[in-house]
N, C-alpha and C. Protein backbone atom coordinates (compact mmCIF):
# COMPACT_ATOMS: atom_id res chain seq x y z
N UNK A 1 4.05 -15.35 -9.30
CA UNK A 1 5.35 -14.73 -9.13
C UNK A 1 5.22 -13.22 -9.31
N UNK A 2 5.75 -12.38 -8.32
CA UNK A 2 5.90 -10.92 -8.15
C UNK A 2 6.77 -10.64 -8.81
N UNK A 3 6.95 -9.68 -10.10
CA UNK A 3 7.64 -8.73 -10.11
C UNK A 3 8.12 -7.62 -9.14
N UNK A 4 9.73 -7.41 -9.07
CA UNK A 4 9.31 -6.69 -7.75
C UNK A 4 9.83 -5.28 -8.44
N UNK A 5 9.36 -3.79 -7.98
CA UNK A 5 8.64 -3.01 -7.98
C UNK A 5 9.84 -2.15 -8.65
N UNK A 6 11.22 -2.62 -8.48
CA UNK A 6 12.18 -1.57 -9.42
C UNK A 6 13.53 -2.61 -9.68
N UNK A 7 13.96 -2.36 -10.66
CA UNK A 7 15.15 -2.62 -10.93
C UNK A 7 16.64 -2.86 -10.09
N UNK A 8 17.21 -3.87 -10.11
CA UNK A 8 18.55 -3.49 -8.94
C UNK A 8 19.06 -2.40 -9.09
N UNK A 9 19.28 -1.99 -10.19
CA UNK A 9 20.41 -0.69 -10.37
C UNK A 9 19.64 0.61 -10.17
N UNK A 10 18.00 0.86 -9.92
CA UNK A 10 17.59 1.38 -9.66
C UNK A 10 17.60 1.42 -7.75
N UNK A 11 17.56 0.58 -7.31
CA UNK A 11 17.73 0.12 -5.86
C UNK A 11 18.97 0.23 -5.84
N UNK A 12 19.77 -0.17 -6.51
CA UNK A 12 21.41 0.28 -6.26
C UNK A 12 21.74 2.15 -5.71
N UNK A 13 20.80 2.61 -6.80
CA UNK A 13 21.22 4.26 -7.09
C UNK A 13 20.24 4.60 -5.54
N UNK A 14 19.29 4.52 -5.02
CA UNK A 14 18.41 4.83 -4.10
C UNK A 14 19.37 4.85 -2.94
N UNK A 15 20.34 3.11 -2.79
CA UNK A 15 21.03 3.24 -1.81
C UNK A 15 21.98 4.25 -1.64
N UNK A 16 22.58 4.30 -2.64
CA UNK A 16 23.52 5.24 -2.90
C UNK A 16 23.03 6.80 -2.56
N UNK A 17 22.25 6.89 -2.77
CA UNK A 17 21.24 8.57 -2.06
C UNK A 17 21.01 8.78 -0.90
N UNK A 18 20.59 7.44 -0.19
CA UNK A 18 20.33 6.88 1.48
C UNK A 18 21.45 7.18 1.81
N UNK A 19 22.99 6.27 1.80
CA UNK A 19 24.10 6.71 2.04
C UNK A 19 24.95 7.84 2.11
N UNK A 20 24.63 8.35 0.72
CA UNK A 20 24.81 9.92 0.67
C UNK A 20 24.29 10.94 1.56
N UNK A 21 23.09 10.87 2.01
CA UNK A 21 22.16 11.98 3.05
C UNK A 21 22.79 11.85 4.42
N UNK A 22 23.25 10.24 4.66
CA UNK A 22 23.65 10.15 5.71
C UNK A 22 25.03 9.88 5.98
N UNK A 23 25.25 10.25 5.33
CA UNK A 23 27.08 10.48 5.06
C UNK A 23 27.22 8.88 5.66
N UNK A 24 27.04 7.84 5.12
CA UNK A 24 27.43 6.33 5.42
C UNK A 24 28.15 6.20 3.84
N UNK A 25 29.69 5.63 4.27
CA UNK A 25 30.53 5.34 2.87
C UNK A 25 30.68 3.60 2.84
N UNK A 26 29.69 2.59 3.52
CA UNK A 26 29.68 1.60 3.36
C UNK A 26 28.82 0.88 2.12
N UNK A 27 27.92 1.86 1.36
CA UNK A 27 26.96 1.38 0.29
C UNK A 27 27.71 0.30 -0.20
N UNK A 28 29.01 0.31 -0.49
CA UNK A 28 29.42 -0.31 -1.67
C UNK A 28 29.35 -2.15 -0.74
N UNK A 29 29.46 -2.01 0.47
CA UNK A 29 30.03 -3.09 1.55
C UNK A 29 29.07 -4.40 1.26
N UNK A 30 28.90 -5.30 1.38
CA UNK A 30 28.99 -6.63 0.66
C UNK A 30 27.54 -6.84 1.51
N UNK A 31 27.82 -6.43 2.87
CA UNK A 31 26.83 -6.81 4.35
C UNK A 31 25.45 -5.65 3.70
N UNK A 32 26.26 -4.88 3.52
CA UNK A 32 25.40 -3.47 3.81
C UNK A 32 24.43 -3.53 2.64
N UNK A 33 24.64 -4.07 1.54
CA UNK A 33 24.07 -4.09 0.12
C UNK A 33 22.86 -5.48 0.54
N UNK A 34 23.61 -6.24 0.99
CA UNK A 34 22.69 -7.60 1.55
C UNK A 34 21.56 -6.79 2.28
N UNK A 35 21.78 -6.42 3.60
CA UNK A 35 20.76 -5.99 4.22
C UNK A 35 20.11 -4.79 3.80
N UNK A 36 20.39 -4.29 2.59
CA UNK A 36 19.48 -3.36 2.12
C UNK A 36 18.23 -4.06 1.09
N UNK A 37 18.72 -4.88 0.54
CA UNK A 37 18.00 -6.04 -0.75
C UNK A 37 16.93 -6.71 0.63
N UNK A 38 17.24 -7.18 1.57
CA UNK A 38 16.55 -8.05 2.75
C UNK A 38 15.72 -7.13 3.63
N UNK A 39 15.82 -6.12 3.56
CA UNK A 39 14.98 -4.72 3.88
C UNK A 39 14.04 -4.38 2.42
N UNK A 40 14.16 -3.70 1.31
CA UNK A 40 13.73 -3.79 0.29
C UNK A 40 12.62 -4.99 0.40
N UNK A 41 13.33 -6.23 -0.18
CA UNK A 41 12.07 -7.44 -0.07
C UNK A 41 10.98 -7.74 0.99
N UNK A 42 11.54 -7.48 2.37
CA UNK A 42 10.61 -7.49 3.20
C UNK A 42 9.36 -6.69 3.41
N UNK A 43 9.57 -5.29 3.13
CA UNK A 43 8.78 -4.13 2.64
C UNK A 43 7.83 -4.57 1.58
N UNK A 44 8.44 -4.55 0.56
CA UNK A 44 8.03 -5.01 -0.81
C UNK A 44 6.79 -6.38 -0.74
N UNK A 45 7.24 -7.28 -0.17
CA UNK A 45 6.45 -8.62 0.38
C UNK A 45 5.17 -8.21 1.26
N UNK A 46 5.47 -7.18 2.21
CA UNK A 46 4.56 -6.94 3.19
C UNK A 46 3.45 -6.17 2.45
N UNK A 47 3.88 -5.60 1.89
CA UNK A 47 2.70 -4.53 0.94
C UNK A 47 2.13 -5.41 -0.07
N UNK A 48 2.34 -6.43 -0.47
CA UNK A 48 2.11 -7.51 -1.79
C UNK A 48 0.89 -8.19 -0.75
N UNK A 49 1.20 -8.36 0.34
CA UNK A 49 -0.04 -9.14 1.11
C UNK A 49 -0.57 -8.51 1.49
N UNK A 50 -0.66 -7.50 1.89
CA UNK A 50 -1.75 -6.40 2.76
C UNK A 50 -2.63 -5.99 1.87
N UNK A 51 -2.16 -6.02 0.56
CA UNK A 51 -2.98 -5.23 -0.78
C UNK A 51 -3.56 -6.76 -0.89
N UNK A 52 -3.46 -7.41 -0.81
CA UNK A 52 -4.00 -8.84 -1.26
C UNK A 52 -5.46 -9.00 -0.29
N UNK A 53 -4.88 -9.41 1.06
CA UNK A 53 -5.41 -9.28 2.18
C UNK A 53 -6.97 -8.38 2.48
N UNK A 54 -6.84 -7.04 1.95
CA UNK A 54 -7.42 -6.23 1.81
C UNK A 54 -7.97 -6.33 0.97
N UNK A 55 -7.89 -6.24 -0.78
CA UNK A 55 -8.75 -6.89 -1.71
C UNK A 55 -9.39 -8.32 -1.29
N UNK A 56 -9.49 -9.14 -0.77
CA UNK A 56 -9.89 -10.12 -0.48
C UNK A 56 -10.95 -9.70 0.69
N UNK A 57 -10.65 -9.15 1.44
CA UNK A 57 -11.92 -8.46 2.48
C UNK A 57 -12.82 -7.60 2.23
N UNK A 58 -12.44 -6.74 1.19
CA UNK A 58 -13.09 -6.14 -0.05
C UNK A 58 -14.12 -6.54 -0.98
N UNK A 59 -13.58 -7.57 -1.33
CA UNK A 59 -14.46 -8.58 -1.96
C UNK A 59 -15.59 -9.52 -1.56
N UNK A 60 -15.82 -9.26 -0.38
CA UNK A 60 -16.46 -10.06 0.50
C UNK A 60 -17.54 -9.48 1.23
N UNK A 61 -17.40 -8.04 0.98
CA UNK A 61 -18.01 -6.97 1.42
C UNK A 61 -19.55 -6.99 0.26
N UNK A 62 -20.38 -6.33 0.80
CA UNK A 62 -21.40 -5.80 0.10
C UNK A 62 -21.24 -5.21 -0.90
N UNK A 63 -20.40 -4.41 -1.18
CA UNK A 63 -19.94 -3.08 -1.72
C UNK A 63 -18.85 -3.99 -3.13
N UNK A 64 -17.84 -5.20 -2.50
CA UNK A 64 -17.30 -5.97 -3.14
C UNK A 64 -17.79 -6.88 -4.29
N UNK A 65 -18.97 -7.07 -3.71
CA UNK A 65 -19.59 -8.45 -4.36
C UNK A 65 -20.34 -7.13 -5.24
N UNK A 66 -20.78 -6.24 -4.90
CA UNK A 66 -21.93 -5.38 -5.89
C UNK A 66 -20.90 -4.88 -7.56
N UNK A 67 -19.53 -4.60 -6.68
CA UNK A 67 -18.71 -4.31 -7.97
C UNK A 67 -18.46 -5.29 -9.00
N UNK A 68 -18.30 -6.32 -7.70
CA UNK A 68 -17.75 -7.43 -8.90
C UNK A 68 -19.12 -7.85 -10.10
N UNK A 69 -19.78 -7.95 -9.84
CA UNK A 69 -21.06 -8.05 -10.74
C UNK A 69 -21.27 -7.12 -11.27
N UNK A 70 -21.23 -5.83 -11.32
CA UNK A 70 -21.23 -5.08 -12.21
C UNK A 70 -19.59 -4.58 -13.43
N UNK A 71 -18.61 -4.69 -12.83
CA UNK A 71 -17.47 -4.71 -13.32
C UNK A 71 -17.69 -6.14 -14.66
N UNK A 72 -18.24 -7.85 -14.33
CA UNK A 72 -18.26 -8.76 -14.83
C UNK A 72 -19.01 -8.86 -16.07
N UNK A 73 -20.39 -8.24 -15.54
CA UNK A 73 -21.65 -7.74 -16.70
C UNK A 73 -20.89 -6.72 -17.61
N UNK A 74 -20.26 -5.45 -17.02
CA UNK A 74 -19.90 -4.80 -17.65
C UNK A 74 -18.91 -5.21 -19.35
N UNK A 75 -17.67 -6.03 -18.32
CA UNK A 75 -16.86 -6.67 -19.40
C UNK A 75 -17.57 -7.72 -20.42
N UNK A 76 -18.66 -8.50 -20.07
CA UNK A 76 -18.79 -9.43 -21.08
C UNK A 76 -19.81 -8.92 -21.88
N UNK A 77 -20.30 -7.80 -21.84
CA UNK A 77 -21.22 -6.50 -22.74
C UNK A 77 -20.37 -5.84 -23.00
N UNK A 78 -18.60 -6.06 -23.25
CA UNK A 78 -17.77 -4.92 -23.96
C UNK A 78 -18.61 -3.18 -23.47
N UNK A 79 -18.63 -3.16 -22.36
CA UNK A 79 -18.83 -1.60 -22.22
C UNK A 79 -17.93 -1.31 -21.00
N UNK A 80 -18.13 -0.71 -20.67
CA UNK A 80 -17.27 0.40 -19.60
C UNK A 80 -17.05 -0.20 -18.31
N UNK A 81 -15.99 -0.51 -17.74
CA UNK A 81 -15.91 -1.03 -16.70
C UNK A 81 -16.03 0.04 -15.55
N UNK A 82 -16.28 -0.46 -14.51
CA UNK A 82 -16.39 0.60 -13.43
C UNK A 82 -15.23 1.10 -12.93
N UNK A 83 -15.01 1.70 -12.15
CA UNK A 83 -13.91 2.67 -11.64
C UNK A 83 -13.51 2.11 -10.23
N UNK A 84 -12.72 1.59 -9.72
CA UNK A 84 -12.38 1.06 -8.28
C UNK A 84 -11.94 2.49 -7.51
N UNK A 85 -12.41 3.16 -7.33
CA UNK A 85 -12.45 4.84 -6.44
C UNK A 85 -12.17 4.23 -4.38
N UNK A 86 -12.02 5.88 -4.39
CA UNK A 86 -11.98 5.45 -2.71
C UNK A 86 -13.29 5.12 -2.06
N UNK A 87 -13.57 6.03 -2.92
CA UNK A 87 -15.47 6.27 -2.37
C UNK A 87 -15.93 4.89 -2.23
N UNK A 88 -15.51 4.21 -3.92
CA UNK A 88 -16.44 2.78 -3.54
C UNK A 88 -15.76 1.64 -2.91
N UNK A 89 -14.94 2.13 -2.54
CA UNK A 89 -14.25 1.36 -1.13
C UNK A 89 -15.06 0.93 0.04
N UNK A 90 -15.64 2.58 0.57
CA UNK A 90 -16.56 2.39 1.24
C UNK A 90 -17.89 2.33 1.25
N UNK A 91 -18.24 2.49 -0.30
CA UNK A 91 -19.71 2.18 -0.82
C UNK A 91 -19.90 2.16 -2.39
N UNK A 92 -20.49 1.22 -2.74
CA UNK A 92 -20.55 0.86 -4.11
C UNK A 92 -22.16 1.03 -4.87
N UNK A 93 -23.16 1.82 -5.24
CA UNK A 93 -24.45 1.69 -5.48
C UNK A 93 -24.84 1.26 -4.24
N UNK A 94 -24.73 1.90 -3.06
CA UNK A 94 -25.53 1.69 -1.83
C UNK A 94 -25.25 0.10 -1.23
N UNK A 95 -24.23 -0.26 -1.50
CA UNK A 95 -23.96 -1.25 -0.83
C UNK A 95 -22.55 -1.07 -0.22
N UNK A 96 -22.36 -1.53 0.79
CA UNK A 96 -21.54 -1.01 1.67
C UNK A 96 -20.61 -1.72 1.89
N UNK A 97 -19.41 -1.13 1.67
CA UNK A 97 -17.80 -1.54 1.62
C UNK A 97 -17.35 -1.47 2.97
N UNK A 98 -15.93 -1.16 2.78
CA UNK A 98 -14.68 -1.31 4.26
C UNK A 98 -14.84 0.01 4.98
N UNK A 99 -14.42 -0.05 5.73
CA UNK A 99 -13.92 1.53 6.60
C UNK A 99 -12.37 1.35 6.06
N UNK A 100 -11.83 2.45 6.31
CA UNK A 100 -10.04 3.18 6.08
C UNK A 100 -9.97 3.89 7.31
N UNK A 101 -9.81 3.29 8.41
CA UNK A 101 -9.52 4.58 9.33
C UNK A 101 -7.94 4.10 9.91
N UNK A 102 -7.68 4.53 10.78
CA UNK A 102 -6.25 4.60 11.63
C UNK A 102 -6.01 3.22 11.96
N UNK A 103 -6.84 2.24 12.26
CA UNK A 103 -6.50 0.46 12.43
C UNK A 103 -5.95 0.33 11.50
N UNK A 104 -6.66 0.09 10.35
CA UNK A 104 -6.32 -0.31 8.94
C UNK A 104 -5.11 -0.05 8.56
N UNK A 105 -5.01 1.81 8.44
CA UNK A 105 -3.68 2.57 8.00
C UNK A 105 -2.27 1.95 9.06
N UNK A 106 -2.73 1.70 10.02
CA UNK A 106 -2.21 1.44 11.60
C UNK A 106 -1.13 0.02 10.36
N UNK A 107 -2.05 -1.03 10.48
CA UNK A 107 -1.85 -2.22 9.94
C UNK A 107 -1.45 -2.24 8.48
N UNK A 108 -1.44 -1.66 7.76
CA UNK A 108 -0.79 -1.23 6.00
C UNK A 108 0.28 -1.53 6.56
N UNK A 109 0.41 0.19 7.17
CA UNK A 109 2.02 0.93 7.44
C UNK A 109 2.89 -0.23 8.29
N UNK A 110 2.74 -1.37 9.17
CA UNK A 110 2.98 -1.60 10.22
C UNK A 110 4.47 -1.85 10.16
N UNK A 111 4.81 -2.46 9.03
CA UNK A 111 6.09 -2.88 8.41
C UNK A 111 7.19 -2.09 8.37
N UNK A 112 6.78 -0.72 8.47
CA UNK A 112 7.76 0.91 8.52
C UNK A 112 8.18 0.72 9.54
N UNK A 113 7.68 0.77 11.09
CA UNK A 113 8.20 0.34 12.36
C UNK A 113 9.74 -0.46 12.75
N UNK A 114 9.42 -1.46 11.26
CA UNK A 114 10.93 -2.29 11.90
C UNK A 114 11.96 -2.19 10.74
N UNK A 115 11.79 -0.90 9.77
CA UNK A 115 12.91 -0.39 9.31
C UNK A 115 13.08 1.35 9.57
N UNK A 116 12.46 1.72 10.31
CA UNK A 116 12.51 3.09 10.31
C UNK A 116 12.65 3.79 11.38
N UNK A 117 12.95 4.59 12.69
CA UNK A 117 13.08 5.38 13.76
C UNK A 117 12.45 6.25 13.69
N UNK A 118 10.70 6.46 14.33
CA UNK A 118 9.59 7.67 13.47
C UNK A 118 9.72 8.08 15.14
N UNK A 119 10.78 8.08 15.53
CA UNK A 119 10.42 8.60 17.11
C UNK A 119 10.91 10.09 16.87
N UNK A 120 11.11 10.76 16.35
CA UNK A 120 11.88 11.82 15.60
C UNK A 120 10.53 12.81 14.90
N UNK A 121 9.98 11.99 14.32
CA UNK A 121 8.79 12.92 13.40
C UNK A 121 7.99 13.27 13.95
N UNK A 122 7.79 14.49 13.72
CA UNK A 122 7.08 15.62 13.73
C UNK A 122 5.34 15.29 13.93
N UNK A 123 5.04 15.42 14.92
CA UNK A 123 3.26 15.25 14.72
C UNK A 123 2.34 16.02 15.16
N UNK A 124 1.37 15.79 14.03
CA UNK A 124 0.50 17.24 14.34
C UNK A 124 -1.11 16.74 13.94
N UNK A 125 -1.81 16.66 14.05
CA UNK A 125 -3.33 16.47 13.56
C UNK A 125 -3.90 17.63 12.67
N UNK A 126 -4.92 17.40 11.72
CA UNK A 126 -5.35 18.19 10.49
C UNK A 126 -6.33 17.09 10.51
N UNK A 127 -8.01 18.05 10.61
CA UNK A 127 -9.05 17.58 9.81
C UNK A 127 -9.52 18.23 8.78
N UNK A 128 -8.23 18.10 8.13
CA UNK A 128 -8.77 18.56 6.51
C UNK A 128 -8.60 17.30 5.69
N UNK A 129 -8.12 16.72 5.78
CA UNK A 129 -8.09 15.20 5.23
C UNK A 129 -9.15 14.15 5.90
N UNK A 130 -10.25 14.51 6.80
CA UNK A 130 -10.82 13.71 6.94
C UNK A 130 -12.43 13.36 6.33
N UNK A 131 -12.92 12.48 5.75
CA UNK A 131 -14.13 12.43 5.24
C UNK A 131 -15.37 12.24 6.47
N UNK A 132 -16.04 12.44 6.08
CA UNK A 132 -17.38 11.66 6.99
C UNK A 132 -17.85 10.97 7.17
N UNK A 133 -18.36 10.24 8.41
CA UNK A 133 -18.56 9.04 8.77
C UNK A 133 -19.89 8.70 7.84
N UNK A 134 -20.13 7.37 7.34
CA UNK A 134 -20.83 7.31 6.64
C UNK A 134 -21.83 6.11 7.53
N UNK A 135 -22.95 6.17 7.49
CA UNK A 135 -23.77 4.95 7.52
C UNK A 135 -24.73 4.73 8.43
């Protein structure tokens, strides 16, 4: 069972900000509160499996299986557990993890699509955020 990620009255006040920006005076409306909770959960759900999904492909990886054995040794020798980094995402002591590129991110995000209108935003490319191909 998921905890899910904030409080109603915290999701209450958010709507209430949403509404506010967009000058909509229905927050309080019975429909409108429904389909915000049924938006919320669906989001919320989709990211609960993709992070799952992904740890699980992770794990299966070279890079996965190298952590998990060292993370395991680590704990039952009470010493230092390792660090789950981006880096060893894609490589763990020379054993080799996932890629993160635009599929992946593509497939995270995919769930934004059917609550959001990104036909509007602004796009621009920057390789300053990009790392190097490794391997």
């Amino acid at each position: 069972m998921w905890v899910h990620a904030c409080r109603p009255e915290e999701r209450q006040r958010l709507l209430r900000v949403v509404a506010n920006r967009t000058k909509n005076d229905k927050f309080e409306d019975q429909q409108y509160v429904h389909a915000w909770e049924k938006a919320y959960t669906d989001v919320l759900d989709h990211y609960i499996e993709k992070v799952k999904f992904y740890t699980v492909a992770w794990l299966e990886t070279d890079a996965g299986k190298r952590f998990s054995e060292v993370f395991n040794t680590a704990k039952s020798k009470g010493k230092k557990l390792p660090s789950l980094t981006f880096d060893a995402f894609h490589q763990f002591e020379d054993a080799n993890g996932m890629d993160w590129g635009l599929p992946e991110m593509a497939n995270f995000y995919s769930i934004l699509g059917e609550y959001s209108d990104a036909s509007q935003v602004e796009r621009k490319a920057t390789t300053r955020l990009l790392r190097p191909i490794r391997g």
